[in-house]
N, C-alpha and C. Protein backbone atom coordinates (compact mmCIF):
# COMPACT_ATOMS: atom_id res chain seq x y z
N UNK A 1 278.71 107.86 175.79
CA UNK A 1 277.53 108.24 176.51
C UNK A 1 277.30 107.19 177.60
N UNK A 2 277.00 107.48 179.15
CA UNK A 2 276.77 106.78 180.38
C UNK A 2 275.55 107.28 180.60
N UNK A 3 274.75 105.92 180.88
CA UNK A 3 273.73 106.42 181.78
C UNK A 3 273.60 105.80 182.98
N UNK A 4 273.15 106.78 183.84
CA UNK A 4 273.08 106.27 185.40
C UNK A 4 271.43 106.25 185.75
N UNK A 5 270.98 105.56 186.77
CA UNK A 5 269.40 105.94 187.32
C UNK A 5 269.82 105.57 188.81
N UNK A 6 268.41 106.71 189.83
CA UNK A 6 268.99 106.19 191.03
C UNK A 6 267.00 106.64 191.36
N UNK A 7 267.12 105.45 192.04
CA UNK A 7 265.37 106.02 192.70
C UNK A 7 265.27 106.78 193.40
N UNK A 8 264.43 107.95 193.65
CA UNK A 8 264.39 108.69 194.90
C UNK A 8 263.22 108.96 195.05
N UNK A 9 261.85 108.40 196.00
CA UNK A 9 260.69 108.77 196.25
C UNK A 9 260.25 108.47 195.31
N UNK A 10 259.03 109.64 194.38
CA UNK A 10 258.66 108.52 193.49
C UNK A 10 258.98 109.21 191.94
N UNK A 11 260.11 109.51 191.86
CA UNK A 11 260.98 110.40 190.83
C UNK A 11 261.89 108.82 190.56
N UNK A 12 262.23 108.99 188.99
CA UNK A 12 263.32 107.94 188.80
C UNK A 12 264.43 109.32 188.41
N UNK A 13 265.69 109.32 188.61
CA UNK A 13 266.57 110.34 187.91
C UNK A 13 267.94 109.92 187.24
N UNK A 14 267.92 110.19 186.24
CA UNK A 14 269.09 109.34 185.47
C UNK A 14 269.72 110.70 184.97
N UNK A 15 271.05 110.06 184.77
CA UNK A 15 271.93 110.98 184.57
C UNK A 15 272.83 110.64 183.89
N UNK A 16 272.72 111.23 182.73
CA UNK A 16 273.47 111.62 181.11
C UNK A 16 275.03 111.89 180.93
N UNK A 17 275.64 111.43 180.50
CA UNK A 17 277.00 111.78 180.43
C UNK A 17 276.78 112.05 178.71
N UNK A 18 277.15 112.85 178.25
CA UNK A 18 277.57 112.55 176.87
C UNK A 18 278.22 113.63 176.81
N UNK A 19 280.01 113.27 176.37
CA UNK A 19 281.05 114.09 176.75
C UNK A 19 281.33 114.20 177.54
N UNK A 20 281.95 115.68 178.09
CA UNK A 20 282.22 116.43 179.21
C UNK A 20 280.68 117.14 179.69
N UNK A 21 279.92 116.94 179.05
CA UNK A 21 278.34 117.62 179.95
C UNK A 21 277.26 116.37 180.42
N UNK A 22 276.94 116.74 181.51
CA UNK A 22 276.07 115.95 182.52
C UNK A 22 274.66 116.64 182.52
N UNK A 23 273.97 115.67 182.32
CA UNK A 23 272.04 116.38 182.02
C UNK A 23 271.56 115.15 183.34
N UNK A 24 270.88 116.00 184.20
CA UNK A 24 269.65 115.39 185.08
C UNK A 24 268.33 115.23 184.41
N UNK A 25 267.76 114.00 184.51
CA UNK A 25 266.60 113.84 183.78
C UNK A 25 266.11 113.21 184.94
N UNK A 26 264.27 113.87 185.24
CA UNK A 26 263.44 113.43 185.98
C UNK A 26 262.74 112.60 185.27
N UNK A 27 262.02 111.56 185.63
CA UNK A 27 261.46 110.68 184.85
C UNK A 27 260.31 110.03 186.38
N UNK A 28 258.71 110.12 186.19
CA UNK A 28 258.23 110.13 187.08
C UNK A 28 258.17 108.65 186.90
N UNK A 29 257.91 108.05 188.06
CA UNK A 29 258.12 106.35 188.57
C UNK A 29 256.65 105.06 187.85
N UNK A 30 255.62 106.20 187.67
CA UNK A 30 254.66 105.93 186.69
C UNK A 30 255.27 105.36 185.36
N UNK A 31 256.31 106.19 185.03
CA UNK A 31 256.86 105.74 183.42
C UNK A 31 257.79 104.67 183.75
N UNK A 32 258.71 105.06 184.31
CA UNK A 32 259.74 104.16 184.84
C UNK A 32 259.51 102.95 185.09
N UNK A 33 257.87 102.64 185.44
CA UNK A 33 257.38 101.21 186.08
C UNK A 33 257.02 100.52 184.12
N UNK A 34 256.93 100.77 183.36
CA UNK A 34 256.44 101.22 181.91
C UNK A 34 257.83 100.38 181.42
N UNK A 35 259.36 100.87 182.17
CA UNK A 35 260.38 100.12 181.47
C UNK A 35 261.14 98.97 182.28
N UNK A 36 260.21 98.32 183.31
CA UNK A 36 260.63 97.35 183.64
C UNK A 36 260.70 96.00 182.95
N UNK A 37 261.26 95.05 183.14
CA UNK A 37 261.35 93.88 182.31
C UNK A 37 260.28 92.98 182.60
N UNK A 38 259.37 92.17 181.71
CA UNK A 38 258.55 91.10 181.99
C UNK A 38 259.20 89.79 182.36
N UNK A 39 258.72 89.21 183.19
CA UNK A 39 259.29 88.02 183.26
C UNK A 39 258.69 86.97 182.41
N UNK A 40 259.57 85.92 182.15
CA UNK A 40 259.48 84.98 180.92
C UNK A 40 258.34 83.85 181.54
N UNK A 41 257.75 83.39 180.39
CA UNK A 41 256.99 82.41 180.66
C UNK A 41 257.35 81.12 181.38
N UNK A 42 256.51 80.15 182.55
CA UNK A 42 257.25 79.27 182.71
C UNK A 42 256.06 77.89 182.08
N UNK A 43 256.81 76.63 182.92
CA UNK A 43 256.36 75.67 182.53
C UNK A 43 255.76 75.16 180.85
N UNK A 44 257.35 75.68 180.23
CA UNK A 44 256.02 75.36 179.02
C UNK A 44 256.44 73.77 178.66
N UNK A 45 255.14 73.65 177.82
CA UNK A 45 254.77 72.20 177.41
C UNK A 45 254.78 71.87 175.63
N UNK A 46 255.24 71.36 174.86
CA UNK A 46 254.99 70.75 173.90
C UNK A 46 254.82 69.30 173.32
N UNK A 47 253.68 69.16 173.06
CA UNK A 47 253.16 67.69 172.83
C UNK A 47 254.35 66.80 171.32
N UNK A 48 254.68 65.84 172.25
CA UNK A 48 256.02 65.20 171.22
C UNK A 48 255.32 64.01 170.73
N UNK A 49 255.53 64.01 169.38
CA UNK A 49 254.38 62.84 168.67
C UNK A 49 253.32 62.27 169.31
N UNK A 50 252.30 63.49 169.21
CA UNK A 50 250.97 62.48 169.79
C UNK A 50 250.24 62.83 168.50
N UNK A 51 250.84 64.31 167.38
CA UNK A 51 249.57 63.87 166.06
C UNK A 51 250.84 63.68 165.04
N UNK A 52 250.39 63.99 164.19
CA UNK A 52 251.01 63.48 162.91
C UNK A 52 250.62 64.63 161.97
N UNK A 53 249.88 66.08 162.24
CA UNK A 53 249.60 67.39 161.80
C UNK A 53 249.81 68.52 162.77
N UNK A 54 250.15 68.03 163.95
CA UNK A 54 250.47 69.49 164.38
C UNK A 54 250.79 69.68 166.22
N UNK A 55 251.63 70.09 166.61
CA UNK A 55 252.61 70.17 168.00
C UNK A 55 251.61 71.14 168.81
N UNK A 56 251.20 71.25 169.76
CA UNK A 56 250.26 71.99 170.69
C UNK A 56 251.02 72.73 171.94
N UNK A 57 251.38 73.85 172.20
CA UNK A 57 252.25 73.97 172.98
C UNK A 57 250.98 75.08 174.08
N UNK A 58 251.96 75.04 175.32
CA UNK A 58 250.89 75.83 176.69
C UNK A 58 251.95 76.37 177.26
N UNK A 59 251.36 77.17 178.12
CA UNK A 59 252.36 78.05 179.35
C UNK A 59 251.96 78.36 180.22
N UNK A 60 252.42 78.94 181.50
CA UNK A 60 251.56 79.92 182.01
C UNK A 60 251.33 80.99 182.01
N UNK A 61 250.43 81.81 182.42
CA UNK A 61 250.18 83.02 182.25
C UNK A 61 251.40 84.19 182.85
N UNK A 62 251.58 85.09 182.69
CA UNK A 62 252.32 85.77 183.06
C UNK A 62 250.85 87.52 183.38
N UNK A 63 251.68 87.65 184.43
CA UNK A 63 251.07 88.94 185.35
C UNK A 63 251.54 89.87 183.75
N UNK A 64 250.50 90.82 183.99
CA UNK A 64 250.21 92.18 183.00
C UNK A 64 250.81 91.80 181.47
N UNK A 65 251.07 90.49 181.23
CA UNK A 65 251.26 90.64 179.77
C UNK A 65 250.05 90.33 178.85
N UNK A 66 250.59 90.76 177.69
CA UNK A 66 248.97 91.38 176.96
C UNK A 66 249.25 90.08 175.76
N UNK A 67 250.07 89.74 175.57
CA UNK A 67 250.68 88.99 174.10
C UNK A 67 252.02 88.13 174.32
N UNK A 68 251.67 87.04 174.02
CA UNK A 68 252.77 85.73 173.54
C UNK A 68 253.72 85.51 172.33
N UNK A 69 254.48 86.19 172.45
CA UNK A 69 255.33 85.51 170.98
C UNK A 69 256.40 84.13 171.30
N UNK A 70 255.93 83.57 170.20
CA UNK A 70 256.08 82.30 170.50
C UNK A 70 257.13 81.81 169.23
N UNK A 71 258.75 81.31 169.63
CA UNK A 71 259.64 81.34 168.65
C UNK A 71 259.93 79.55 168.38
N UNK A 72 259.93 79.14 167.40
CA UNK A 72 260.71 77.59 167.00
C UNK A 72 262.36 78.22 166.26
N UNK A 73 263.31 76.93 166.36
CA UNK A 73 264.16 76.41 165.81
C UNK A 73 264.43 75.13 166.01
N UNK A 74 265.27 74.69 165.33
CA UNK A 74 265.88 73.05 165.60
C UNK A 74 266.98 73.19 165.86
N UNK A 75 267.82 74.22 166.88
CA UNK A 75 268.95 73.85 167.84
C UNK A 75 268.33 74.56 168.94
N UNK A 76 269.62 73.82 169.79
CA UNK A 76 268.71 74.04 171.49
C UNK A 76 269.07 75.02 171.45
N UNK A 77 269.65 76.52 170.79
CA UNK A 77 269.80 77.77 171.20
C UNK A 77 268.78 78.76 170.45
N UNK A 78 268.23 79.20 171.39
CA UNK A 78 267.16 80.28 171.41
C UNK A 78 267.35 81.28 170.48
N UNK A 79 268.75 81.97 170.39
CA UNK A 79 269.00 82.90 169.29
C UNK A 79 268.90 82.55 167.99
N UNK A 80 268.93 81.50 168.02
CA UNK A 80 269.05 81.10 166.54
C UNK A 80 267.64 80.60 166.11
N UNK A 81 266.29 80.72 166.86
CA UNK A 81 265.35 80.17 166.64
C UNK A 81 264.64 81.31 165.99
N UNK A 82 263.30 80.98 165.32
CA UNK A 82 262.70 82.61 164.40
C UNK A 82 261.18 82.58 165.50
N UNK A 83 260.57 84.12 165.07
CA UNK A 83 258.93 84.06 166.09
C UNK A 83 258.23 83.67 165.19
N UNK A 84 257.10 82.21 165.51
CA UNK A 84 256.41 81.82 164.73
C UNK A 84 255.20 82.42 164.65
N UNK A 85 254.94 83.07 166.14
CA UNK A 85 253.44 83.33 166.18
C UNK A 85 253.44 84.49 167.19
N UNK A 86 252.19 85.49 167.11
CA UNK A 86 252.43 86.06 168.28
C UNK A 86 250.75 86.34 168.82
N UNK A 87 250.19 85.52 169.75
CA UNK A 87 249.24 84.93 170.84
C UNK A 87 248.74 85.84 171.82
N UNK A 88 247.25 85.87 172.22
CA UNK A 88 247.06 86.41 173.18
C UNK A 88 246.70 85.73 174.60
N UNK A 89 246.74 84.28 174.02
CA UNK A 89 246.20 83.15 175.26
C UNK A 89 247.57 82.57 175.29
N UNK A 90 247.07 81.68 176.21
CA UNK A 90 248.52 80.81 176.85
C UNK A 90 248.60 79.25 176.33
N UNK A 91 248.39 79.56 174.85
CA UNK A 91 248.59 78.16 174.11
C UNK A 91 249.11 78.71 172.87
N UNK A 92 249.21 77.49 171.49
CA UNK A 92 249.60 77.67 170.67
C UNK A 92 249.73 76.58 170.02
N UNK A 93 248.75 75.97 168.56
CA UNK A 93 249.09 75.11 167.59
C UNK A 93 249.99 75.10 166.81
N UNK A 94 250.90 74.55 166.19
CA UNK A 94 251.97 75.09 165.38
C UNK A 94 251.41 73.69 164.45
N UNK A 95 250.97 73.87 163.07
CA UNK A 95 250.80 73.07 162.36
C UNK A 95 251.74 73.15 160.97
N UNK A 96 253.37 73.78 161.33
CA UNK A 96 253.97 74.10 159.74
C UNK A 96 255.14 73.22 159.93
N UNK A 97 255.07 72.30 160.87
CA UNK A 97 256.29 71.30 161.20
C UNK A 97 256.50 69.76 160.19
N UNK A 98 257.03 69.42 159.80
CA UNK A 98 257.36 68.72 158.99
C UNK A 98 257.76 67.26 160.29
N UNK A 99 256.87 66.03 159.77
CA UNK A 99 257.13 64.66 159.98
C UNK A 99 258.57 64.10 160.19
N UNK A 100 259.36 64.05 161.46
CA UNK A 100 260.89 63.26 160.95
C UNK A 100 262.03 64.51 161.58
N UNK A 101 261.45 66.36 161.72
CA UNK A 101 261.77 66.99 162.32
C UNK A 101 261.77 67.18 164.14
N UNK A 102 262.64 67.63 164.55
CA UNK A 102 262.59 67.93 166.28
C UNK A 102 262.63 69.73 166.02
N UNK A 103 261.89 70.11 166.79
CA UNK A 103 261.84 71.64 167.31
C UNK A 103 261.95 71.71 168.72
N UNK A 104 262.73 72.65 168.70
CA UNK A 104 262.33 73.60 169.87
C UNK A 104 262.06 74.82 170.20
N UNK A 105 260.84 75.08 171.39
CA UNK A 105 259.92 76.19 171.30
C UNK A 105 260.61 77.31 172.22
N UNK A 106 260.05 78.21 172.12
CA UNK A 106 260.40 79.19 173.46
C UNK A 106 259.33 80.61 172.98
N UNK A 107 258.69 80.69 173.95
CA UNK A 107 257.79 81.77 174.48
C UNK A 107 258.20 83.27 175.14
N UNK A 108 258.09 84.67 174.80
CA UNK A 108 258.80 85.69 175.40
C UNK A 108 257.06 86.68 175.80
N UNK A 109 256.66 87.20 177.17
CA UNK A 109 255.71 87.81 177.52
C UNK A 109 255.65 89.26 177.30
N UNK A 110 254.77 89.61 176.40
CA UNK A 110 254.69 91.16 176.20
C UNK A 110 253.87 92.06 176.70
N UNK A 111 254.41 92.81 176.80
CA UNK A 111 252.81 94.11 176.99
C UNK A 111 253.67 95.04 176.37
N UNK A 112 253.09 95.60 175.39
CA UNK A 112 253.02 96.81 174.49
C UNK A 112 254.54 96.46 173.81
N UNK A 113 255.98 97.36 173.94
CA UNK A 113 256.66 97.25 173.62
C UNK A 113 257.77 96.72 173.90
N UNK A 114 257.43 95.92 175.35
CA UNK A 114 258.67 95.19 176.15
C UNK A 114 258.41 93.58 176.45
N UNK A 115 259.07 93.30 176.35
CA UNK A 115 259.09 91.33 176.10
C UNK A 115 259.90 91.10 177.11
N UNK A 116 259.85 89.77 177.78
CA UNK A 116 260.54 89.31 178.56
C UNK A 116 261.71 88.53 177.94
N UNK A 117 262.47 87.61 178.82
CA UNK A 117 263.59 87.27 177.78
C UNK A 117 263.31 85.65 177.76
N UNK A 118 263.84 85.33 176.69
CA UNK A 118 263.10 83.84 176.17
C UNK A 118 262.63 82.70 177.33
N UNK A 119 261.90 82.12 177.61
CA UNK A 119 261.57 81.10 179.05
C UNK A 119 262.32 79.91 178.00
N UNK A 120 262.69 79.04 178.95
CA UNK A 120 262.98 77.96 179.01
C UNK A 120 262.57 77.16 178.02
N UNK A 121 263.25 75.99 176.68
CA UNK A 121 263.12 75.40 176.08
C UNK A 121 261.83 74.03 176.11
N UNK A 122 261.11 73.99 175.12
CA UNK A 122 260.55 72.27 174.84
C UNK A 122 260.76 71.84 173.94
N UNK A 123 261.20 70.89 173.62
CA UNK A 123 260.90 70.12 172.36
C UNK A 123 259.83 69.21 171.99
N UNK A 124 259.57 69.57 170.60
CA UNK A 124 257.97 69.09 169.87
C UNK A 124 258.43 68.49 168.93
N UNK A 125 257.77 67.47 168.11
CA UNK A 125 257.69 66.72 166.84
C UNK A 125 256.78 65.93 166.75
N UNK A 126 256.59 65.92 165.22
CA UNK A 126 254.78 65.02 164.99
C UNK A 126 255.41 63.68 164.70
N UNK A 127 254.04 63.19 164.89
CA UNK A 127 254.08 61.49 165.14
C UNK A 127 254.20 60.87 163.42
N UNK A 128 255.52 60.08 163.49
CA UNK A 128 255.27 59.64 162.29
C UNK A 128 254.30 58.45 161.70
N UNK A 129 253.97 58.80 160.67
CA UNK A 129 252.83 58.13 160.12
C UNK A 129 253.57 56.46 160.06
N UNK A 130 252.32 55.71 160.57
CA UNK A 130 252.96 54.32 160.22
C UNK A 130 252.59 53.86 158.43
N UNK A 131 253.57 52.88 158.13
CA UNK A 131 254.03 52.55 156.91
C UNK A 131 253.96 51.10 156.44
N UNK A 132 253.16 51.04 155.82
CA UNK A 132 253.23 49.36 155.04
C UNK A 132 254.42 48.92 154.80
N UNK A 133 255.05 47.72 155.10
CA UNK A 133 256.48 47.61 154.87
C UNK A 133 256.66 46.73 153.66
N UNK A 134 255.60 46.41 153.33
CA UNK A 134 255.88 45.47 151.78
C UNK A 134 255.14 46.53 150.82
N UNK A 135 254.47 47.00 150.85
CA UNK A 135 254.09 48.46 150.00
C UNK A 135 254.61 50.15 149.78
N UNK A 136 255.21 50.12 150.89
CA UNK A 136 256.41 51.37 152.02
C UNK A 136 254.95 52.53 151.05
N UNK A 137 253.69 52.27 152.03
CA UNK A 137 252.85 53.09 151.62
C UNK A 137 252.35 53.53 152.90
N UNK A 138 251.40 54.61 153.19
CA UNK A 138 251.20 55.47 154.29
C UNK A 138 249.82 53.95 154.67
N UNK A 139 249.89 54.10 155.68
CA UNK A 139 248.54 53.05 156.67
C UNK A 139 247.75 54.01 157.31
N UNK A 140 246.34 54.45 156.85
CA UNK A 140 245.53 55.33 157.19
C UNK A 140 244.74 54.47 157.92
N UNK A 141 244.42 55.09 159.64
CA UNK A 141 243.28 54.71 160.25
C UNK A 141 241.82 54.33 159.69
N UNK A 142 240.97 53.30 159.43
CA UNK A 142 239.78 53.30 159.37
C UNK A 142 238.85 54.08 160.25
N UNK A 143 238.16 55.10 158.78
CA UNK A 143 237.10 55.99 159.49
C UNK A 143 236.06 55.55 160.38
């Protein structure tokens, strides 16, 4: 099965191969605008040990998207990372990260059923707790 699309005015028309038979399909440019791709989030940010409970990540906004899904792993490849969260603002706490770990984030922009494709990597990790070295016990700030 081939599919073809060709714009004409404000008709999209794609055209079906499956087999030896060819089907014209009109598809008005209203819908067609419906399966364009979002573009990916940019500038994102993740705060690298500034707490010691939890990585704060930002982005920018992206035109007509409605929702943020927002993916971690700990290799720099995106496929292999899972969606931690999925956001309607252009931030995100991630407080399930473990002390001594590196992540990296990546953000994809949605509206309804189409996502953009992963933006650009950050890496986050919490601040490790300082340590008594003749006690090797946790040193809690005075309240």
């Amino acid at each position: 099965m081939k599919i073809k699309s060709m714009a004409m005015f404000s008709v999209f028309q794609f055209i079906l191969f499956i087999g030896f038979s060819v089907f014209l399909i009109d598809l008005p440019a209203a819908h067609a605008a419906r399966a364009t791709a979002m573009t990916a989030p940019k500038k994102i940010d993740a705060t690298d040990g500034k707490s010691a409970t939890e990585i704060t990540l930002s982005w920018t906004a992206v035109p007509e998207a409605t929702e943020y899904k927002v993916y971690r792993g700990t290799t720099t490849k995106a496929k292999e990372s899972s969606e931690l969260a999925a956001v309607a603002n252009t931030s995100y706490t991630d407080t399930t990260g473990k002390v001594g770990e590196s992540y990296y984030y990546w953000v994809k922009a949605c509206k309804e059923s189409i996502c953009s494709a992963f933006s650009s990597k950050n890496k986050g990790s919490l601040k490790s707790p300082k340590v008594n070295k003749e006690s090797q016990t946790e040193v809690k700030p005075a309240s």
